[in-house]
Protein backbone atom coordinates (compact mmCIF):
# COMPACT_ATOMS: atom_id res chain seq x y z
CA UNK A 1 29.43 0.40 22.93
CA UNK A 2 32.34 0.53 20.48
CA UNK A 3 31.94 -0.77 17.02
CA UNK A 4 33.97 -1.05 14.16
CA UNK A 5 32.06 0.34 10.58
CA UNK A 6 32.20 1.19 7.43
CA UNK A 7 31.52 4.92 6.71
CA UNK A 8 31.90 7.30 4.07
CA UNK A 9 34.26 9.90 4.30
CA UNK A 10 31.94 12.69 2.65
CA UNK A 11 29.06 14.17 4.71
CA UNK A 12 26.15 14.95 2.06
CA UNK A 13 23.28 17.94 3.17
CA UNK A 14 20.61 15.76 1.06
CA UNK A 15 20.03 11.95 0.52
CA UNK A 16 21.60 10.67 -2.98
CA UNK A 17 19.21 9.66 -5.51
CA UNK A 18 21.10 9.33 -9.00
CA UNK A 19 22.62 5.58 -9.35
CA UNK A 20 25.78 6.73 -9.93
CA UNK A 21 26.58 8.82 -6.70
CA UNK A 22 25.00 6.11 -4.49
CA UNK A 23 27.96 3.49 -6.26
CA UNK A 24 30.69 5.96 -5.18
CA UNK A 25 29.24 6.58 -1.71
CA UNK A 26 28.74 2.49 -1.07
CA UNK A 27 32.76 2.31 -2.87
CA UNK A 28 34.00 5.09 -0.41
CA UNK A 29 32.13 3.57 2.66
CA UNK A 30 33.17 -0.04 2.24
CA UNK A 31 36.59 1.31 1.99
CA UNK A 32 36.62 3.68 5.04
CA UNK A 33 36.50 1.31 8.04
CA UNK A 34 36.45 2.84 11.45
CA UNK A 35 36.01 1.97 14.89
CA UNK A 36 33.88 3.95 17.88
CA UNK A 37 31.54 4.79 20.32
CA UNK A 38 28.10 3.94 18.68
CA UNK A 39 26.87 7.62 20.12
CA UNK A 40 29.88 9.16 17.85
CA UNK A 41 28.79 7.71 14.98
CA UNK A 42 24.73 8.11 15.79
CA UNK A 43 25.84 12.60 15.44
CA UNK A 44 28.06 11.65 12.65
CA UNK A 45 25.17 10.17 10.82
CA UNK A 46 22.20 12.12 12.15
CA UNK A 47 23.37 15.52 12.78
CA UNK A 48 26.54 15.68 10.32
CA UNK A 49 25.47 13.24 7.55
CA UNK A 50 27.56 10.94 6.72
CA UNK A 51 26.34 7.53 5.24
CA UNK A 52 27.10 4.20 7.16
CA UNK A 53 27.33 0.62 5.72
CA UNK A 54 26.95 -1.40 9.00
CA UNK A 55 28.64 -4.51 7.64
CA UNK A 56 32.64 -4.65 6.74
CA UNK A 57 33.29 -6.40 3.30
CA UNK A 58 37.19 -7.74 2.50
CA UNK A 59 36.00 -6.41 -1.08
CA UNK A 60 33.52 -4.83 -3.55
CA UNK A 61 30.09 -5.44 -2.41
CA UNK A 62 29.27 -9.33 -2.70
CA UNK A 63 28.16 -11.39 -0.18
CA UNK A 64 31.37 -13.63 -0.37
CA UNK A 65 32.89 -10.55 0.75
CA UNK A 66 31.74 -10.29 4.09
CA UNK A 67 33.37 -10.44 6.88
CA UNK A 68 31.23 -8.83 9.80
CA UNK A 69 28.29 -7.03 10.76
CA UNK A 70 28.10 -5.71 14.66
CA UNK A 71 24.54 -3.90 13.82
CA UNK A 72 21.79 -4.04 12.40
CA UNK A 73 20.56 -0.31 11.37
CA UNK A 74 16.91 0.39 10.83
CA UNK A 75 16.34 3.66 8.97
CA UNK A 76 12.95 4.55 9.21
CA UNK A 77 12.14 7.19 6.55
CA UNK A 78 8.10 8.60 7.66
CA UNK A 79 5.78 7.60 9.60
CA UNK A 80 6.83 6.43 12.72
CA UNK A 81 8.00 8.02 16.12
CA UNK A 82 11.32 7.26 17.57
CA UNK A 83 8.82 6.05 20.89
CA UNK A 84 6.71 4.23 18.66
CA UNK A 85 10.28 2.53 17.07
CA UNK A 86 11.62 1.54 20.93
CA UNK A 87 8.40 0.50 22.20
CA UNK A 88 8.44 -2.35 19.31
CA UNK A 89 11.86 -3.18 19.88
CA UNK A 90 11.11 -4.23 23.19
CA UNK A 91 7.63 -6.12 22.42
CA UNK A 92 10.20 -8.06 20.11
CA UNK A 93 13.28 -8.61 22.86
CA UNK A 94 16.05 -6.55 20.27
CA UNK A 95 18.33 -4.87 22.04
CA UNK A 96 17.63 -1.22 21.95
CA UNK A 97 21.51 -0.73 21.43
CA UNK A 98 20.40 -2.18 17.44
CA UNK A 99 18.65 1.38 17.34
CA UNK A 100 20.40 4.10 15.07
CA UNK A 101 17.53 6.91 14.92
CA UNK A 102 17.92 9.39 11.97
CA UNK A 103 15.64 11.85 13.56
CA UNK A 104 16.21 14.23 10.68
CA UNK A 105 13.88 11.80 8.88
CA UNK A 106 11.49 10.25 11.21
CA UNK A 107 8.09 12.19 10.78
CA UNK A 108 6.92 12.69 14.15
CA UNK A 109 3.42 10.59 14.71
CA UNK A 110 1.09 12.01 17.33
């Protein structure tokens, strides 16, 4: 499936907590647009880390800025099993193609 994204161009080893990094990696995603196979991007994200913004923005980050959005990204930090995750999506009818799994940071539940 090939999708167009916003992504940052800096891989990070650790998740950003202080305020003012997470502004510069949302400014550096929104204006990094690139387009793909959704499986490139899933080992660019999970195994590389670099941060996505799903939606493309003609802009700074309002919503009068939007333009599109071709997924929708759940990021499941603990908890839950990838499995567990897939089995729900299809109880619900998504799409498993909505599906990004950070498997880094899904806690795996017996």
């Amino acid at each position: 499936m090939v999708v167009t994204i916003s992504m940052d161009t800096i891989s990070r080893r650790s998740k950003a907590t202080d305020g003012k990094e997470i502004s510069r990696i949302r400014c550096r995603s929104v204006d990094n647009r690139v387009r793909g196979e959704l499986k490139d991007f899933a080992h660019k994200i999970d195994d590389e880390g670099y941060t996505l913004f799903p939606a493309l923005l003609a802009g700074k980050t309002k919503s009068e800025n939007f333009v599109l959005m071709q997924l929708l990204v759940l990021d499941f930090d603990s908890g839950v099993s990838f499995e567990t995750i897939r089995k729900r999506t299809k109880e619900n009818v998504l799409a498993e193609s909505i599906l990004l799994a950070m498997a880094r940071n899904i806690k795996q539940v017996p």
